[in-house]
PDB file of N, CA and C in Angstrom:
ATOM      1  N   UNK A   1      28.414 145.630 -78.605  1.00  0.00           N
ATOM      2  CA  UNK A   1      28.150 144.611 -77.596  1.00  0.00           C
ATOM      3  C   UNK A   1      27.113 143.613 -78.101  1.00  0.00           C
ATOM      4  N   UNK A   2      27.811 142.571 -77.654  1.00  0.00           N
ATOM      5  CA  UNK A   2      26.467 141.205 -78.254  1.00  0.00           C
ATOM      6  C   UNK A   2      25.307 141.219 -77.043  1.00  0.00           C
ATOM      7  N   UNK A   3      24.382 141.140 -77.416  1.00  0.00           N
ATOM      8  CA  UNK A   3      23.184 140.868 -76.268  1.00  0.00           C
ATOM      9  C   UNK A   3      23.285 139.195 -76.034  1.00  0.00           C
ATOM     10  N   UNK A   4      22.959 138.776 -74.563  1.00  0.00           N
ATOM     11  CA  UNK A   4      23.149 137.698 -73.812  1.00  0.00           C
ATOM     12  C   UNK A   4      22.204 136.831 -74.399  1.00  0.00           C
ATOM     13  N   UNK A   5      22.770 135.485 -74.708  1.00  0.00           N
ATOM     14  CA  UNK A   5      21.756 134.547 -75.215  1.00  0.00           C
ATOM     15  C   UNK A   5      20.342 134.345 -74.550  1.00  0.00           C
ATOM     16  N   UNK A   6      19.067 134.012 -75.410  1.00  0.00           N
ATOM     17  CA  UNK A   6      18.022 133.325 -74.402  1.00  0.00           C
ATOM     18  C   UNK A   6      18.613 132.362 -73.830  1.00  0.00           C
ATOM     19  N   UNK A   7      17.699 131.527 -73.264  1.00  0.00           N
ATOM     20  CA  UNK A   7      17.630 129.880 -72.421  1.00  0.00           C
ATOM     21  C   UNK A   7      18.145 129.262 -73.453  1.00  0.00           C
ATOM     22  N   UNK A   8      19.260 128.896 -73.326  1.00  0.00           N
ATOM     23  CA  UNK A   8      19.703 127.601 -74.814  1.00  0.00           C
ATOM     24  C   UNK A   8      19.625 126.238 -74.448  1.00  0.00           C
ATOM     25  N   UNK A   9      18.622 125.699 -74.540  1.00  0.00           N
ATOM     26  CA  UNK A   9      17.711 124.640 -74.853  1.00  0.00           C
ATOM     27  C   UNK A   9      19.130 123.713 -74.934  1.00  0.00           C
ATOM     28  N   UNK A  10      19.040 122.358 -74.144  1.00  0.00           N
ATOM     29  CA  UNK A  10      20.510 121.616 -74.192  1.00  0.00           C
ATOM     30  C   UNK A  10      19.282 120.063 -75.495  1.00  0.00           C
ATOM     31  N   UNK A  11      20.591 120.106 -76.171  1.00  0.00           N
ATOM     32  CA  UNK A  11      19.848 118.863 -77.118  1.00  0.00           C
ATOM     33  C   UNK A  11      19.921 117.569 -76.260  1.00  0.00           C
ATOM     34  N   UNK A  12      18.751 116.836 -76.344  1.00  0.00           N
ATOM     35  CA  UNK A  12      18.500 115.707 -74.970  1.00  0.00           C
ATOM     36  C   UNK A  12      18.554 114.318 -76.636  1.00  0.00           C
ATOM     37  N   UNK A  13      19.798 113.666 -75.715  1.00  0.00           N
ATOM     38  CA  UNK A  13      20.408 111.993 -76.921  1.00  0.00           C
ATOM     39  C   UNK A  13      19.047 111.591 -76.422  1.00  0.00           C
ATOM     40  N   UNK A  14      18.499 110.894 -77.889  1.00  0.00           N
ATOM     41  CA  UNK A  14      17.627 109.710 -78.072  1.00  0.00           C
ATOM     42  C   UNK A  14      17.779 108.570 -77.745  1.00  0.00           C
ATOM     43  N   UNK A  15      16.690 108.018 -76.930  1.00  0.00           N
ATOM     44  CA  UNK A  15      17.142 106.746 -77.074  1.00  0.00           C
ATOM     45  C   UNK A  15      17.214 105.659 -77.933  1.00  0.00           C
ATOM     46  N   UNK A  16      17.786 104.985 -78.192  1.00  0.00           N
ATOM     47  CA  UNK A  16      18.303 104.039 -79.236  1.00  0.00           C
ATOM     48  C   UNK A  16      17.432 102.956 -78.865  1.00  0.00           C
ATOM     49  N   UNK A  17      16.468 102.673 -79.495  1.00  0.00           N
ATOM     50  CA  UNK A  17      15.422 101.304 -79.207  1.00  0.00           C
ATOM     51  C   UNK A  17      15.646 100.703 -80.226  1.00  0.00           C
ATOM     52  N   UNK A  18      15.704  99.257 -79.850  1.00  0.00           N
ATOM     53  CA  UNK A  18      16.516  98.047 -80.693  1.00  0.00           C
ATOM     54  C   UNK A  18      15.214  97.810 -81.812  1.00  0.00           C
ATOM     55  N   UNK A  19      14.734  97.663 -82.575  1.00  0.00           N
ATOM     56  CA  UNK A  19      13.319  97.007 -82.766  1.00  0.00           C
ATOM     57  C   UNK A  19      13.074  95.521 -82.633  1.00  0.00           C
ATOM     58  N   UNK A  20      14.210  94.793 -82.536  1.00  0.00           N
ATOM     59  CA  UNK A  20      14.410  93.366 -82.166  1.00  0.00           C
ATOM     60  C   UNK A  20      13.378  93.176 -80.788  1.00  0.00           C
ATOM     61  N   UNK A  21      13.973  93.931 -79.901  1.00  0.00           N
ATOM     62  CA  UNK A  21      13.342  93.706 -78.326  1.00  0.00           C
ATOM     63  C   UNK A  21      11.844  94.593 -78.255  1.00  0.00           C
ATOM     64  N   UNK A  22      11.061  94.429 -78.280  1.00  0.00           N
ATOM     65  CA  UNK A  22       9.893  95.123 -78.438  1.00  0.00           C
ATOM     66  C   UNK A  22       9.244  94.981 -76.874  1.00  0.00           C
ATOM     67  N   UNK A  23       8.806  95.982 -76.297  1.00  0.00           N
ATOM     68  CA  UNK A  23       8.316  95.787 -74.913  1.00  0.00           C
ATOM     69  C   UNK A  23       7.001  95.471 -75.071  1.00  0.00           C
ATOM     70  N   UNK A  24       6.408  94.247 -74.118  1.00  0.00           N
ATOM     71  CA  UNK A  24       5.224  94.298 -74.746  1.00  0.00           C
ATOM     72  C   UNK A  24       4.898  94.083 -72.961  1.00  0.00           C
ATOM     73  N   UNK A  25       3.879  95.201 -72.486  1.00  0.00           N
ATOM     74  CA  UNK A  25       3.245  95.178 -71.253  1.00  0.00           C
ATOM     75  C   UNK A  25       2.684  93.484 -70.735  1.00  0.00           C
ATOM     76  N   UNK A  26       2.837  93.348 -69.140  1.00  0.00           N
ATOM     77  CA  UNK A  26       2.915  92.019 -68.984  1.00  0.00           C
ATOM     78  C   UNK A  26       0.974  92.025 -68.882  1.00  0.00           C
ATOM     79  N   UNK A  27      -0.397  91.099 -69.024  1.00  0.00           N
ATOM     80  CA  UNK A  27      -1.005  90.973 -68.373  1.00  0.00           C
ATOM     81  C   UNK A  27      -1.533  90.123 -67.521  1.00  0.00           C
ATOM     82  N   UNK A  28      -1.773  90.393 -66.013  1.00  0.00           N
ATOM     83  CA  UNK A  28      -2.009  89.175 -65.280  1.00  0.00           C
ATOM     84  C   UNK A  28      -3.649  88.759 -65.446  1.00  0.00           C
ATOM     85  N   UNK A  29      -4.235  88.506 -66.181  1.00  0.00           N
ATOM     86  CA  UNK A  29      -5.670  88.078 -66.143  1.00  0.00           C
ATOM     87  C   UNK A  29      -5.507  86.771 -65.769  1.00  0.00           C
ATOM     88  N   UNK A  30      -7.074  86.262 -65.809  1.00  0.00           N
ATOM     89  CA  UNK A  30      -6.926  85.131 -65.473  1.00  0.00           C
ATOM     90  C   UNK A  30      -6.455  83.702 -67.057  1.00  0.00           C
ATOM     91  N   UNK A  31      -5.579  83.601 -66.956  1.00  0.00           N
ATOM     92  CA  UNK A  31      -5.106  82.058 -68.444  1.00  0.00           C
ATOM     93  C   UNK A  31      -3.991  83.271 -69.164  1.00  0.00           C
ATOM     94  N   UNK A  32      -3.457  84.533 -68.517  1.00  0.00           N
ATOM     95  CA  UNK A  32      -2.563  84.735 -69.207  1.00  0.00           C
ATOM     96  C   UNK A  32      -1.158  84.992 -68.540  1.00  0.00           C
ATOM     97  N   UNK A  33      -0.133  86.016 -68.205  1.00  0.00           N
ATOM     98  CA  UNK A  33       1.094  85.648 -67.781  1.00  0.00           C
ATOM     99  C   UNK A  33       1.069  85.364 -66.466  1.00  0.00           C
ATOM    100  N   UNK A  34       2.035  84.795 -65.798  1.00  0.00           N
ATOM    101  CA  UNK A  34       1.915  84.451 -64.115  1.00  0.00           C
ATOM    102  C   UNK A  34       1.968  85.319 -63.342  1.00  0.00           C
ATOM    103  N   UNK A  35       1.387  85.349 -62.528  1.00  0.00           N
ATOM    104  CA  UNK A  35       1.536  86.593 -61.138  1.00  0.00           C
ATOM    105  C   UNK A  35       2.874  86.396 -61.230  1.00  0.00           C
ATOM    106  N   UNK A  36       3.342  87.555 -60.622  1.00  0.00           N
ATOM    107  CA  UNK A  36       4.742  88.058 -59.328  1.00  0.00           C
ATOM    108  C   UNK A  36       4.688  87.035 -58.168  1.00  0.00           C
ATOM    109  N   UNK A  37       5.930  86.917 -58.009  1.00  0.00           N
ATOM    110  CA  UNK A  37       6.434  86.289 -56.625  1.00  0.00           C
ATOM    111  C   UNK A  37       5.849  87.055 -55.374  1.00  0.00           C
ATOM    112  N   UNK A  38       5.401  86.382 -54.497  1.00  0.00           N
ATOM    113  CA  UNK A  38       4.364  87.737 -53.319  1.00  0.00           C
ATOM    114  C   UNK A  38       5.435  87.006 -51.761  1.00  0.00           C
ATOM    115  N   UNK A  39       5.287  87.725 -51.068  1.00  0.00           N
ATOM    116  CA  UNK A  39       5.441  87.784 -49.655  1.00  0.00           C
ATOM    117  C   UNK A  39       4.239  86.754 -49.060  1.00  0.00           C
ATOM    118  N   UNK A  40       4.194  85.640 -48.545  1.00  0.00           N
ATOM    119  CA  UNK A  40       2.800  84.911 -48.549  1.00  0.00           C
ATOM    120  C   UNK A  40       3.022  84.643 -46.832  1.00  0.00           C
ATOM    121  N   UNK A  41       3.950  85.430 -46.009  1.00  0.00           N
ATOM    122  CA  UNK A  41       4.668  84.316 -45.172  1.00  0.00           C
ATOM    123  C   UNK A  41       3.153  84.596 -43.633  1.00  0.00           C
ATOM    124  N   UNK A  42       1.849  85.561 -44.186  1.00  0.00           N
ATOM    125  CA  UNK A  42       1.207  85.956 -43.148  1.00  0.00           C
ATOM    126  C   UNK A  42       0.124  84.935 -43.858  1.00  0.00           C
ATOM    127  N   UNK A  43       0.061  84.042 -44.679  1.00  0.00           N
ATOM    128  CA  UNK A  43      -0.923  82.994 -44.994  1.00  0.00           C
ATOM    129  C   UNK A  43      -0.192  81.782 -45.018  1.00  0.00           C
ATOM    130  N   UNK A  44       1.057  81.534 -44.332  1.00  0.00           N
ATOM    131  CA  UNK A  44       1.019  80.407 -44.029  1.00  0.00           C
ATOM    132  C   UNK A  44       0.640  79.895 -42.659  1.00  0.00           C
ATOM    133  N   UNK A  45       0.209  78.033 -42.714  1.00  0.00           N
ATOM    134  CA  UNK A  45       0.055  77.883 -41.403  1.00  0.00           C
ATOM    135  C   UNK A  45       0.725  77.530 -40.628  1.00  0.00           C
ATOM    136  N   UNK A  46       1.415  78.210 -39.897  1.00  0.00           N
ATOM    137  CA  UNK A  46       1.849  77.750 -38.312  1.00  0.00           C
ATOM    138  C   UNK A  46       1.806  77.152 -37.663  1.00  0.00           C
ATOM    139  N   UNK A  47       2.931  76.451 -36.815  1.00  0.00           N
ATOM    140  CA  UNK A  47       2.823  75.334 -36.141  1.00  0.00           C
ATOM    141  C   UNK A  47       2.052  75.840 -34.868  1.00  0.00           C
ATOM    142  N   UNK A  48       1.340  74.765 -34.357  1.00  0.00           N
ATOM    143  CA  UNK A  48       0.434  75.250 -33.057  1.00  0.00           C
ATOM    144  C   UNK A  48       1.320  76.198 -32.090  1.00  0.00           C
ATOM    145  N   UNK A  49       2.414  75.609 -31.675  1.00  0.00           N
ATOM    146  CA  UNK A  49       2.836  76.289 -30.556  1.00  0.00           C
ATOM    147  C   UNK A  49       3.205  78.052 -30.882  1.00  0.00           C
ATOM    148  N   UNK A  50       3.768  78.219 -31.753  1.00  0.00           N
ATOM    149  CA  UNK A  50       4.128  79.508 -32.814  1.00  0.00           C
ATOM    150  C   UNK A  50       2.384  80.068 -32.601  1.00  0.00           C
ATOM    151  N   UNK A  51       1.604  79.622 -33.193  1.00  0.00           N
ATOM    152  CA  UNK A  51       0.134  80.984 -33.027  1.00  0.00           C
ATOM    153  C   UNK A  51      -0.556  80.875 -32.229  1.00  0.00           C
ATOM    154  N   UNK A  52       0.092  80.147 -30.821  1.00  0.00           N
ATOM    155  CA  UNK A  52      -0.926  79.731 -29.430  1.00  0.00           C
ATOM    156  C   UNK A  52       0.067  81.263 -28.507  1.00  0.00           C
ATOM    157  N   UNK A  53       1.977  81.524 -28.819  1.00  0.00           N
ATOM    158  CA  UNK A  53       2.653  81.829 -28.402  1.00  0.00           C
ATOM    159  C   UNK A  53       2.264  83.213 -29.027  1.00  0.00           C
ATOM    160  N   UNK A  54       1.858  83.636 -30.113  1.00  0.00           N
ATOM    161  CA  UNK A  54       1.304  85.146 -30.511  1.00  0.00           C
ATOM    162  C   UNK A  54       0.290  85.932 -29.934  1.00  0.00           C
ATOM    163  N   UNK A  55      -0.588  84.760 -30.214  1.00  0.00           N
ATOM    164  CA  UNK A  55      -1.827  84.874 -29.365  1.00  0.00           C
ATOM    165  C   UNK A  55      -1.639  85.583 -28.175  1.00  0.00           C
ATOM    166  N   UNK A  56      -0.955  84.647 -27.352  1.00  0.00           N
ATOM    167  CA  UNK A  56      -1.008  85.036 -25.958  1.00  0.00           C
ATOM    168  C   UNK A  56      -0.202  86.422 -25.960  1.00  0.00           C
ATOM    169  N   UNK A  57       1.017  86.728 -26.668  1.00  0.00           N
ATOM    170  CA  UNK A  57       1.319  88.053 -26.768  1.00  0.00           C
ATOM    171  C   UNK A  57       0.546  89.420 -27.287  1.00  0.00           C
ATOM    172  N   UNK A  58      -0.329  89.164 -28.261  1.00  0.00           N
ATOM    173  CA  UNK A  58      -1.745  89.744 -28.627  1.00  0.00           C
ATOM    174  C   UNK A  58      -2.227  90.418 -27.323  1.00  0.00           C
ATOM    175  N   UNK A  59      -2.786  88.955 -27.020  1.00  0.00           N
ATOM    176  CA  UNK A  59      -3.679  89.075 -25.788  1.00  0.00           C
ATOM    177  C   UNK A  59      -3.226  90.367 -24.359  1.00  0.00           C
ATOM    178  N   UNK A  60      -1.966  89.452 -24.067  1.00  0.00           N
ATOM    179  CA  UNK A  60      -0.867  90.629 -23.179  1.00  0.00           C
ATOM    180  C   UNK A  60      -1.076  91.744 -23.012  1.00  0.00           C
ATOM    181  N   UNK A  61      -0.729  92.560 -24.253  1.00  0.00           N
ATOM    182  CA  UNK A  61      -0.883  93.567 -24.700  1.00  0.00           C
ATOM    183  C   UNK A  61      -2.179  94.292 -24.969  1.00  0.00           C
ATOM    184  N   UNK A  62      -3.002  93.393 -25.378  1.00  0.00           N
ATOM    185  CA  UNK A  62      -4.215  94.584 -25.158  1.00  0.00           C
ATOM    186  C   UNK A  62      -5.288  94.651 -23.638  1.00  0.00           C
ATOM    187  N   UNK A  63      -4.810  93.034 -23.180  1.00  0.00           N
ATOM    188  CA  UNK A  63      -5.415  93.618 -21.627  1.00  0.00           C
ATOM    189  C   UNK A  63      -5.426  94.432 -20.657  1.00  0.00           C
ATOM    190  N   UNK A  64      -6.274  95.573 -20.122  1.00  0.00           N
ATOM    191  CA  UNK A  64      -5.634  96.096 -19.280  1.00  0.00           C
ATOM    192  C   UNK A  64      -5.638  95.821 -18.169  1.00  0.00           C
ATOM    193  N   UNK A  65      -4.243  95.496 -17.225  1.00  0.00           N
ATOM    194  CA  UNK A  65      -4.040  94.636 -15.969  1.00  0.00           C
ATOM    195  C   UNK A  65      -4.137  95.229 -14.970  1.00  0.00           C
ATOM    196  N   UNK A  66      -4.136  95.241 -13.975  1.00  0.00           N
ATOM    197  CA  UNK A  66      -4.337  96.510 -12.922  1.00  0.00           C
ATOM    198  C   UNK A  66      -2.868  96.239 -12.146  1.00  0.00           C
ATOM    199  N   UNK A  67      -2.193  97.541 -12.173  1.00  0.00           N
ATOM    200  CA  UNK A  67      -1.043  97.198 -11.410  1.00  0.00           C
ATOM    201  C   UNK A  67      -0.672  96.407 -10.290  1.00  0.00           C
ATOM    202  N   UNK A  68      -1.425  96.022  -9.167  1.00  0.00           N
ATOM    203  CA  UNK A  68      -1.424  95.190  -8.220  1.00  0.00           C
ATOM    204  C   UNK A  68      -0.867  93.921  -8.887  1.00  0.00           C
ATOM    205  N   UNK A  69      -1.726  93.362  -9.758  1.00  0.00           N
ATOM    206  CA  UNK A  69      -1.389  92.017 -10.454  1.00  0.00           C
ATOM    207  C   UNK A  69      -0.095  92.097 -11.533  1.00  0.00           C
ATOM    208  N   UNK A  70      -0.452  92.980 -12.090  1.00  0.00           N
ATOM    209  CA  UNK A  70       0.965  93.241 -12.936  1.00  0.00           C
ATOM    210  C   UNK A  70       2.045  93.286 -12.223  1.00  0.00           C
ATOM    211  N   UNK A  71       2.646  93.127 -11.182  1.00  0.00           N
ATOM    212  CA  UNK A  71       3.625  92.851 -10.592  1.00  0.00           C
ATOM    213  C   UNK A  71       4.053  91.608 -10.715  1.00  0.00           C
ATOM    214  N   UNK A  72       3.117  90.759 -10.533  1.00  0.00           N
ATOM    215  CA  UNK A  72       3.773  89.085 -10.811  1.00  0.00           C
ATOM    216  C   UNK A  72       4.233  89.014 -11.988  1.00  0.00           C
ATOM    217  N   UNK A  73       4.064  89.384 -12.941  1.00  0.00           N
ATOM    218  CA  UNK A  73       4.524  89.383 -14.509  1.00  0.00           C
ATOM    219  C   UNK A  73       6.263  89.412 -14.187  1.00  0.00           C
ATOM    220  N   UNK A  74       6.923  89.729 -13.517  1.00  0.00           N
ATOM    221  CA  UNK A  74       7.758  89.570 -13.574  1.00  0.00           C
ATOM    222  C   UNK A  74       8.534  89.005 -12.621  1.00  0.00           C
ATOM    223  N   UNK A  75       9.190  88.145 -12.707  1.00  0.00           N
ATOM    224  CA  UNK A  75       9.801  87.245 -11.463  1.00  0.00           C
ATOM    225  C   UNK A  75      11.150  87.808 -10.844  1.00  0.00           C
ATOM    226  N   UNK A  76      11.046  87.506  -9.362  1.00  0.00           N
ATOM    227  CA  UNK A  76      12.428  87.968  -8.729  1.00  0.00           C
ATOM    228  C   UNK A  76      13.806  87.203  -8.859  1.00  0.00           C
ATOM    229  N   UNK A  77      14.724  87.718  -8.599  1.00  0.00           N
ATOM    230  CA  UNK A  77      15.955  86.958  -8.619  1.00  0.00           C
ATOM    231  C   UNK A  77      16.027  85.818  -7.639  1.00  0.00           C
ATOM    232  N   UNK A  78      16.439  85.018  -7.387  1.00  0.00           N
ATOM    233  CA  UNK A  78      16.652  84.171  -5.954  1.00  0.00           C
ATOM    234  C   UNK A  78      16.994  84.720  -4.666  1.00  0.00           C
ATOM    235  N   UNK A  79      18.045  85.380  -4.757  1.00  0.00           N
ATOM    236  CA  UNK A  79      18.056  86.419  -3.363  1.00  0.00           C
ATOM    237  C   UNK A  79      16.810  87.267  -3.240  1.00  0.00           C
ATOM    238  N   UNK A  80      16.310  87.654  -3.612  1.00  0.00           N
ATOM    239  CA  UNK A  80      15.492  88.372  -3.410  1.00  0.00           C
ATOM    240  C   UNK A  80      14.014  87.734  -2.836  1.00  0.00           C
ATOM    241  N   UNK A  81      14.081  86.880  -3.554  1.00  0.00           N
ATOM    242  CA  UNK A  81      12.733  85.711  -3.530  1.00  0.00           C
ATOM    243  C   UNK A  81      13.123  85.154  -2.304  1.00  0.00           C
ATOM    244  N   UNK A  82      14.272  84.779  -1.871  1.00  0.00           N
ATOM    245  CA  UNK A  82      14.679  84.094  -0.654  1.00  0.00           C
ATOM    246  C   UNK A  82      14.153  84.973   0.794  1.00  0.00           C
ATOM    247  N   UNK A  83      14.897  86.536   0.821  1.00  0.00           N
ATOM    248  CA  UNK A  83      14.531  87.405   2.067  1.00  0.00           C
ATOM    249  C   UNK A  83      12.791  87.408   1.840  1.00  0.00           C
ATOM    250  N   UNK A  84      12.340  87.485   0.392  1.00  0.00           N
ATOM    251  CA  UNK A  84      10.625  87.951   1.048  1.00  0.00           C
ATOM    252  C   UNK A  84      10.152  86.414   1.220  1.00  0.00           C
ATOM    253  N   UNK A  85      10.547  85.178   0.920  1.00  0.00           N
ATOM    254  CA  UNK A  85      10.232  84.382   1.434  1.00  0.00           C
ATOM    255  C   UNK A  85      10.133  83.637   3.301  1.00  0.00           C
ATOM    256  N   UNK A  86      11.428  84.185   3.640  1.00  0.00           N
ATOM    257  CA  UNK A  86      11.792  84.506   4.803  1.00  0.00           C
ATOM    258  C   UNK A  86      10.756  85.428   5.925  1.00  0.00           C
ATOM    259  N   UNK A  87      10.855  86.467   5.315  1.00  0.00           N
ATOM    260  CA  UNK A  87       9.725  87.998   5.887  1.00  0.00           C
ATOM    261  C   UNK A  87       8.086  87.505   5.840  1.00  0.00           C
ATOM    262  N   UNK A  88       7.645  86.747   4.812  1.00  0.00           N
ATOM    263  CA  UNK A  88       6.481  85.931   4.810  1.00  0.00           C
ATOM    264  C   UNK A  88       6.591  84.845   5.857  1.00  0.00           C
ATOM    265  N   UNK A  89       7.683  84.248   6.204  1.00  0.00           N
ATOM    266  CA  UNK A  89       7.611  83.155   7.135  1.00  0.00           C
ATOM    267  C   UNK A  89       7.703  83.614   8.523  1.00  0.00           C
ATOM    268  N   UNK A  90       8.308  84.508   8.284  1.00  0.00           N
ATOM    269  CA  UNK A  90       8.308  85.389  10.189  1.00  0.00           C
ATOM    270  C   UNK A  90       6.966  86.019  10.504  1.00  0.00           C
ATOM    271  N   UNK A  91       6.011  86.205   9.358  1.00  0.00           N
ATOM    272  CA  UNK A  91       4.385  86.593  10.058  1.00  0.00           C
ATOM    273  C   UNK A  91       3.648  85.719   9.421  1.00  0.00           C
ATOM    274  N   UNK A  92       3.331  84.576   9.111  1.00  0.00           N
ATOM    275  CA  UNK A  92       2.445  83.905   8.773  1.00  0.00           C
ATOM    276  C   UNK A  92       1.645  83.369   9.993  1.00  0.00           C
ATOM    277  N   UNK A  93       0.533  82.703   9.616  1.00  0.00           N
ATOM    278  CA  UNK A  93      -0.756  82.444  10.618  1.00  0.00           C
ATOM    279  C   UNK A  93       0.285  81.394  11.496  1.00  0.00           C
ATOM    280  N   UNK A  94      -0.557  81.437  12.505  1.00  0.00           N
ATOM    281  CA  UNK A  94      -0.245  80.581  13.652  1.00  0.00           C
ATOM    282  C   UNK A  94      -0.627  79.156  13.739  1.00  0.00           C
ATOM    283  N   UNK A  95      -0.028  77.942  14.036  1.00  0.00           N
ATOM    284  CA  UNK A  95      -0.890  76.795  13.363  1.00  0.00           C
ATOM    285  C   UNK A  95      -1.565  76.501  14.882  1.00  0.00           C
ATOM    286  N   UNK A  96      -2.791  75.527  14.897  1.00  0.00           N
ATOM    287  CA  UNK A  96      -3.559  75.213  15.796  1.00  0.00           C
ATOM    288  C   UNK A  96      -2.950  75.198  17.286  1.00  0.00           C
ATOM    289  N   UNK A  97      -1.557  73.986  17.045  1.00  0.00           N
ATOM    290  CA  UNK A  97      -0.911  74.076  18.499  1.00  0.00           C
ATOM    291  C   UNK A  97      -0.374  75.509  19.043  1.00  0.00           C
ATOM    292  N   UNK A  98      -0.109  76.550  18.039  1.00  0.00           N
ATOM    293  CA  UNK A  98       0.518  77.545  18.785  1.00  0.00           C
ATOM    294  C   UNK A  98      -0.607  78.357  19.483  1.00  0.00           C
ATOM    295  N   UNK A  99      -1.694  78.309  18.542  1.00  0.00           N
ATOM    296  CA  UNK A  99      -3.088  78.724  18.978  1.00  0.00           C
ATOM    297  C   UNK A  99      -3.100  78.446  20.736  1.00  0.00           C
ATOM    298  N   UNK A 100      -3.187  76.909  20.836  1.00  0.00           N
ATOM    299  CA  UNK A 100      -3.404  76.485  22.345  1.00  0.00           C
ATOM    300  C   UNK A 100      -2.361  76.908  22.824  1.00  0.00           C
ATOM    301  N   UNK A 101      -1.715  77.082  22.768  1.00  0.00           N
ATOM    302  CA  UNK A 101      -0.397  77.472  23.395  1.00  0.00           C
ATOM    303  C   UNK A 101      -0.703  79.178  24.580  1.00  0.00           C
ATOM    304  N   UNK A 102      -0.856  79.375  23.150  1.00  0.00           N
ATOM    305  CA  UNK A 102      -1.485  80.901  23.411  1.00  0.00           C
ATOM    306  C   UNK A 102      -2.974  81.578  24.668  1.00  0.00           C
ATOM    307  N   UNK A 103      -3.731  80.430  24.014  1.00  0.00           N
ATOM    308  CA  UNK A 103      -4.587  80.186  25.298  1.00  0.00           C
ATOM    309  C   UNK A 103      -4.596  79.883  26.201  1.00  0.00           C
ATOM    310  N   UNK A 104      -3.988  79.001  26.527  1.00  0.00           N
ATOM    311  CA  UNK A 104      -3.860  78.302  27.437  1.00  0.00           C
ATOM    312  C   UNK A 104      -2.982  78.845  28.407  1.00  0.00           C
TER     313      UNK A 104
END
């Protein structure tokens, strides 16, 4: 009986480096190769309305509103706005003449 090979080591291909093309590391100092292309788009400036319109979303968000008021933040449909407009007009104050009215 043959005894079972060790670990047989697989032969790993060389790579074939041209000597023509020679890699030569880039450096960015200052008077030698150019920076990289960058993402710059958080240093440009913005038109007013664009970082007046962030702002205020910023802002939004970190205030804390007290629910009472936070209700207006969002507007009703027209029907809807119509009946509580209505329901506001059936108890609102009394104007002066109904006043006398009343007294009298």
């Amino acid at each position: 009986m043959v005894p079972a090979p060790a670990v047989v080591k697989k032969q790993k291909a060389k790579k074939v480096v041209n000597p023509l093309f020679e890699k030569i590391p880039k450096n960015f100092g200052i008077g030698q190769d150019i920076q990289p292309k960058r993402d710059v788009t958080r240093f440009v400036k913005w038109p007013c309305y664009i970082r007046l319109q962030r702002q205020n979303a910023i802002l939004c968000k970190r205030l804390k509103v007290p629910p009472v008021i936070n209700l207006f933040t969002q507007a009703l449909d027209r029907q809807t706005a119509t009946q509580l407009l209505k329901l506001a007009h059936k108890y609102r104050q009394e104007t002066k003449q109904e006043k006398q009215q009343i007294v009298s």
